[in-house]
C-alpha atoms as a PDB file:
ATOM      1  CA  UNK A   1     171.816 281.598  92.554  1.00  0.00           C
ATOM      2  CA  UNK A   2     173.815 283.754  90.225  1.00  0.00           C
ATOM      3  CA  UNK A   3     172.734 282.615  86.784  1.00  0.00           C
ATOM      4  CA  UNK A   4     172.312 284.803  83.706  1.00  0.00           C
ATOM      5  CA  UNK A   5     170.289 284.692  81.305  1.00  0.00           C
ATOM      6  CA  UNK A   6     172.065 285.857  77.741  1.00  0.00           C
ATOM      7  CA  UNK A   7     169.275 286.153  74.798  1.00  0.00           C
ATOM      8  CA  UNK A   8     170.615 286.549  71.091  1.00  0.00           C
ATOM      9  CA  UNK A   9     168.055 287.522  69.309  1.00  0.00           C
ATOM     10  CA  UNK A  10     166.798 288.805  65.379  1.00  0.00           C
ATOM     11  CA  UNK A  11     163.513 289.273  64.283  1.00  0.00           C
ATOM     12  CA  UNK A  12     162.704 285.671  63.604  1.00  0.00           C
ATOM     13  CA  UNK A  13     164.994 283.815  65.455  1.00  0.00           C
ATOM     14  CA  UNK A  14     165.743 284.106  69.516  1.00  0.00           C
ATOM     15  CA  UNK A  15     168.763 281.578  71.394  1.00  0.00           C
ATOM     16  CA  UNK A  16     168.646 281.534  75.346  1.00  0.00           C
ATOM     17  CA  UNK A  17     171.874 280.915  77.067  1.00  0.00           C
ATOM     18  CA  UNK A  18     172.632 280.418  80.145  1.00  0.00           C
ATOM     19  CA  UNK A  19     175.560 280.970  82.355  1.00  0.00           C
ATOM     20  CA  UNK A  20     175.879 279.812  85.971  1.00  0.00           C
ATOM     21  CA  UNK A  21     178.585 282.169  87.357  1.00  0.00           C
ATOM     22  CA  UNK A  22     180.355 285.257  86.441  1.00  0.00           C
ATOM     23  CA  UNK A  23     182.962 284.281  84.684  1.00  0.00           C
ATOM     24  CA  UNK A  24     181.212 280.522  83.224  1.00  0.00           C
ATOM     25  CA  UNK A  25     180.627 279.185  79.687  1.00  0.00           C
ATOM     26  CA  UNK A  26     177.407 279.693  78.196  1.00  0.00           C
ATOM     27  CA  UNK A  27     175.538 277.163  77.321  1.00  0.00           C
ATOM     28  CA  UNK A  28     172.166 276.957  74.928  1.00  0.00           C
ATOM     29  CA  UNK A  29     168.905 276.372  77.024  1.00  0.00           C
ATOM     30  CA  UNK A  30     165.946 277.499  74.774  1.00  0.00           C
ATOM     31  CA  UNK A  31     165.738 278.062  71.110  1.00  0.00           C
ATOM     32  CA  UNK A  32     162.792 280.117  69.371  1.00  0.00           C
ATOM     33  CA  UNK A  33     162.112 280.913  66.211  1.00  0.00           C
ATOM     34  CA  UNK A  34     158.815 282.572  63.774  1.00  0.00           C
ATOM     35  CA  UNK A  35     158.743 280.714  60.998  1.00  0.00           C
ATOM     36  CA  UNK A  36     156.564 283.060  59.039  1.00  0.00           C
ATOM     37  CA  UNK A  37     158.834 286.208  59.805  1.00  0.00           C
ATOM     38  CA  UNK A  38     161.343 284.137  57.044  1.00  0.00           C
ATOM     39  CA  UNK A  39     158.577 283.878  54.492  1.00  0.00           C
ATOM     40  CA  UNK A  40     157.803 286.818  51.812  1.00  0.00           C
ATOM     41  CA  UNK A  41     154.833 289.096  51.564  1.00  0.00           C
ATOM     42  CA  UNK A  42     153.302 287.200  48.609  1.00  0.00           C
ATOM     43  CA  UNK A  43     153.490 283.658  50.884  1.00  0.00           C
ATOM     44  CA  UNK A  44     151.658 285.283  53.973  1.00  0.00           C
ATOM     45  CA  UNK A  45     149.047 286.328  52.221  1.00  0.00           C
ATOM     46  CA  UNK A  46     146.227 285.330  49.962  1.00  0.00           C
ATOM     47  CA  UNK A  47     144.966 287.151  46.973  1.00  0.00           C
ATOM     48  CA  UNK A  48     142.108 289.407  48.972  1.00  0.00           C
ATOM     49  CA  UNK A  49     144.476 290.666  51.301  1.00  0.00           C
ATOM     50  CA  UNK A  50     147.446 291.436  48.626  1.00  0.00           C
ATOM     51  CA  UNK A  51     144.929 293.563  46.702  1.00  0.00           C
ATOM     52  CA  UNK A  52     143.231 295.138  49.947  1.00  0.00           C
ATOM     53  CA  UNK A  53     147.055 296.161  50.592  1.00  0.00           C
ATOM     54  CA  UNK A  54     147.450 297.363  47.162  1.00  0.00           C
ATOM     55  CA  UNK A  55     144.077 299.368  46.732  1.00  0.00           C
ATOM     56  CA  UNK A  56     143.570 299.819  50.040  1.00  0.00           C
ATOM     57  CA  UNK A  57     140.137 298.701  50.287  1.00  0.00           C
ATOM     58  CA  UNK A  58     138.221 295.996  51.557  1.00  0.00           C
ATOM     59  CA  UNK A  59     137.065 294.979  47.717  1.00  0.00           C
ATOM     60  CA  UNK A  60     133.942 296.618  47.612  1.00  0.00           C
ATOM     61  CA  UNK A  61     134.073 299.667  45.089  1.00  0.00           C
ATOM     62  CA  UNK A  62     132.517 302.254  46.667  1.00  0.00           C
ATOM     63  CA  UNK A  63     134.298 301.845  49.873  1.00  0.00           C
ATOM     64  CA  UNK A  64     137.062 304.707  50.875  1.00  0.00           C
ATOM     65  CA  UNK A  65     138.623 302.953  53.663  1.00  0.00           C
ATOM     66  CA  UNK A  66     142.171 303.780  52.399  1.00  0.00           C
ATOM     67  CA  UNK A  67     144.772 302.033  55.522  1.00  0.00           C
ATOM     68  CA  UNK A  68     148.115 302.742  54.288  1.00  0.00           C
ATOM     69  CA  UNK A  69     150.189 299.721  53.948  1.00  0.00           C
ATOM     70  CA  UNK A  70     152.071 298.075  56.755  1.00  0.00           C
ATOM     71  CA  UNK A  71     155.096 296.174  57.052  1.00  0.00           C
ATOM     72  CA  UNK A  72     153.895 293.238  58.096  1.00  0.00           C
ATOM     73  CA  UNK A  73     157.825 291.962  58.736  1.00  0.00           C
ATOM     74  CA  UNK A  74     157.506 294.803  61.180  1.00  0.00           C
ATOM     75  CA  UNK A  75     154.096 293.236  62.568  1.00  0.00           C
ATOM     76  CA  UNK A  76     155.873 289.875  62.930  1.00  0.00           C
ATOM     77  CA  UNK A  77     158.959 291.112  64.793  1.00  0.00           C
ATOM     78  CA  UNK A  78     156.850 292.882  67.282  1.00  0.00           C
ATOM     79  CA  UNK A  79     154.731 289.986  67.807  1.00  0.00           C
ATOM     80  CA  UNK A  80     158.066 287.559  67.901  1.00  0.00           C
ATOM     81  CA  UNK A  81     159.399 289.669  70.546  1.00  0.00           C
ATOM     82  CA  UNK A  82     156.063 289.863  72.793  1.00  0.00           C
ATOM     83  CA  UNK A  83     156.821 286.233  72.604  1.00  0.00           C
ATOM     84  CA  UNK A  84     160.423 286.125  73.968  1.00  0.00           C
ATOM     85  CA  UNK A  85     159.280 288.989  76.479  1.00  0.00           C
ATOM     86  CA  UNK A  86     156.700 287.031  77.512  1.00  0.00           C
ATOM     87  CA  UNK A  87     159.391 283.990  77.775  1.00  0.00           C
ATOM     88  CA  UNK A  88     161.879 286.337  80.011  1.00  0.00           C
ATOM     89  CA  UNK A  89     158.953 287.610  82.215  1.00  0.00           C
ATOM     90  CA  UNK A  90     157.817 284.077  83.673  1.00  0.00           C
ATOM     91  CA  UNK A  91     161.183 283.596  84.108  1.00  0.00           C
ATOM     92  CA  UNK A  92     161.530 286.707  86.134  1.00  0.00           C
ATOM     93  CA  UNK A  93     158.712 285.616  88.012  1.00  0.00           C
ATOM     94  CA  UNK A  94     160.019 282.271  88.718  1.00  0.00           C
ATOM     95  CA  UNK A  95     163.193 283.580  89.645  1.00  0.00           C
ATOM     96  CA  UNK A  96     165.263 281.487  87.044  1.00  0.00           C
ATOM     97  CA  UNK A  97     167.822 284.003  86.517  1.00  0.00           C
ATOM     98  CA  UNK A  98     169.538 287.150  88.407  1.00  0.00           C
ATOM     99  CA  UNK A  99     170.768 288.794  85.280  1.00  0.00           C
ATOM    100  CA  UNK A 100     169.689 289.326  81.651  1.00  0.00           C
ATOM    101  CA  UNK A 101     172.330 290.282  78.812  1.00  0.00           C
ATOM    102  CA  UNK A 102     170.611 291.104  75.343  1.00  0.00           C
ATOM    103  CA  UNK A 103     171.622 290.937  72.201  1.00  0.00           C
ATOM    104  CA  UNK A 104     170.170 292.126  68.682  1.00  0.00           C
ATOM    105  CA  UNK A 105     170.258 294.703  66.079  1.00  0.00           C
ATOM    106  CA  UNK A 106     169.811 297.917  67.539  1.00  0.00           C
ATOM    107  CA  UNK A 107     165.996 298.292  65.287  1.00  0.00           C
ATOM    108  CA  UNK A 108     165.178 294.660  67.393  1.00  0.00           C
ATOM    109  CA  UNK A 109     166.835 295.255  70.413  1.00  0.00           C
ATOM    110  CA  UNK A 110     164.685 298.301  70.897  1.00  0.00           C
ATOM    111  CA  UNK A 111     161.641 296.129  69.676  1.00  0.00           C
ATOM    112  CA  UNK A 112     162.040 293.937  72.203  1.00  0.00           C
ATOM    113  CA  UNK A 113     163.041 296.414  74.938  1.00  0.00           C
ATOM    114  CA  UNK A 114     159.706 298.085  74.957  1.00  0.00           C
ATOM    115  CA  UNK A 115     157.722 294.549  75.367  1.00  0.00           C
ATOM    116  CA  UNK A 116     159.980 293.514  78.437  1.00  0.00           C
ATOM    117  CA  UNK A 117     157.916 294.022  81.541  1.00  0.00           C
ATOM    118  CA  UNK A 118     159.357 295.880  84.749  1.00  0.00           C
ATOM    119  CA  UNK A 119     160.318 292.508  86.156  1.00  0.00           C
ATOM    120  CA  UNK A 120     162.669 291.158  83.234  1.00  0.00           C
ATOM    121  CA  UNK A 121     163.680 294.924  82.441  1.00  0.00           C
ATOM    122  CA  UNK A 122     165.077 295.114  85.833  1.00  0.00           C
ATOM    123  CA  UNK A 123     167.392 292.299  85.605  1.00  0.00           C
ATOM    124  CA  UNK A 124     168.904 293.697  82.327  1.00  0.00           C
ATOM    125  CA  UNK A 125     173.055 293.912  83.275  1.00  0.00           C
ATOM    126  CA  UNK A 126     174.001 294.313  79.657  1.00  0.00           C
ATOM    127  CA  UNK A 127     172.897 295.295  76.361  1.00  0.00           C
ATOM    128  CA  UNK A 128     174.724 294.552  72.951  1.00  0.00           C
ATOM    129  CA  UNK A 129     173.443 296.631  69.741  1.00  0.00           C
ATOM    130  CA  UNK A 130     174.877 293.245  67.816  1.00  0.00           C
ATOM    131  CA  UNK A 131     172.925 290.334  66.385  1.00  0.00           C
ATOM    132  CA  UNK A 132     174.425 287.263  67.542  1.00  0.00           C
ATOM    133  CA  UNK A 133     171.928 284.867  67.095  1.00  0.00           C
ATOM    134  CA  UNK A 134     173.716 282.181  64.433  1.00  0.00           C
ATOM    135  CA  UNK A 135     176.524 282.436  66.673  1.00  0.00           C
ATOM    136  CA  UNK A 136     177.861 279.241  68.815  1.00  0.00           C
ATOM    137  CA  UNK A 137     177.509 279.701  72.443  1.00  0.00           C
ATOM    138  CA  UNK A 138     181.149 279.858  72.455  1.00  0.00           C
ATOM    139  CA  UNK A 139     181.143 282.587  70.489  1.00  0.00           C
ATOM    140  CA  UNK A 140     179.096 284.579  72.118  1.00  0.00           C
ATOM    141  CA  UNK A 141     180.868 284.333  75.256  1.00  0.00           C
ATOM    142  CA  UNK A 142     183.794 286.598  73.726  1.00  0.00           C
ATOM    143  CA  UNK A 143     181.384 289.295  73.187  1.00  0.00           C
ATOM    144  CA  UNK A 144     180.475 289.378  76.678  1.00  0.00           C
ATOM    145  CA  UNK A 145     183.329 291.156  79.561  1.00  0.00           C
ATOM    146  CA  UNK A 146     185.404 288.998  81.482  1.00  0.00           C
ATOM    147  CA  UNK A 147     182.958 289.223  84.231  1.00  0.00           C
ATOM    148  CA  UNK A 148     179.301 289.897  83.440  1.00  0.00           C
END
């Protein structure tokens, strides 16, 4: 077996290609996606937890619990990418693929690079600092050498 496994991924939205050789078309094989990571702060989260955010307290008014505020678009991405890690591992493990290409925006790519475990992470042939997820398979292909 010699296939590769090419993921173009952002911070919502992950594609899994495949190639079978080399120098072979890709073609689509698993499509992911975080619904929530497309939604805005205000539709995530009820009142309470807006004004905790804002105040930074749990609503009572003596407490001094002060958490500065989080990104939580940052909190989704990392979760979204323990998910495709998690995706790329059992596939490791099961021996589905020889190679790994990734693709994202250099902020996701190194997201998702620090959730990969040894397993996937070995695999990895080629990185691309390029999100190319709403791309057509074909399309991605030409970002990819002759031979990859």
């Amino acid at each position: 077996m010699d296939a590769a496994w090419v993921v173009v991924a952002d911070s919502a939205r992950a594609r899994v290609l495949r190639a079978e050789s080399r120098i072979g078309p890709l073609e689509d094989m698993m499509d992911l996606s975080d619904t929530q990571a497309r939604l805005h702060d205000g539709d995530l989260y009820t009142d309470e937890q807006t004004r905790r955010m804002e105040f930074g307290r749990s609503g009572d008014q003596g407490a001094n619990d002060y958490e500065p505020p989080r990104s939580h678009h940052r909190e989704l991405a990392h979760r979204f990418a323990r998910e495709i890690a998690d995706y790329l591992r059992r596939g490791a493990l099961e021996n589905r693929y020889e190679r790994l290409v990734l693709a994202a925006s250099p902020e996701f790519l190194g997201v998702l690079r620090k959730e990969l475990d040894d397993n996937a992470r070995a695999k990895i042939t080629l990185e691309l600092t390029k999100d190319l997820s709403r791309m057509r398979a074909e399309q991605v292909r030409r970002y990819l050498p002759e031979r990859f």
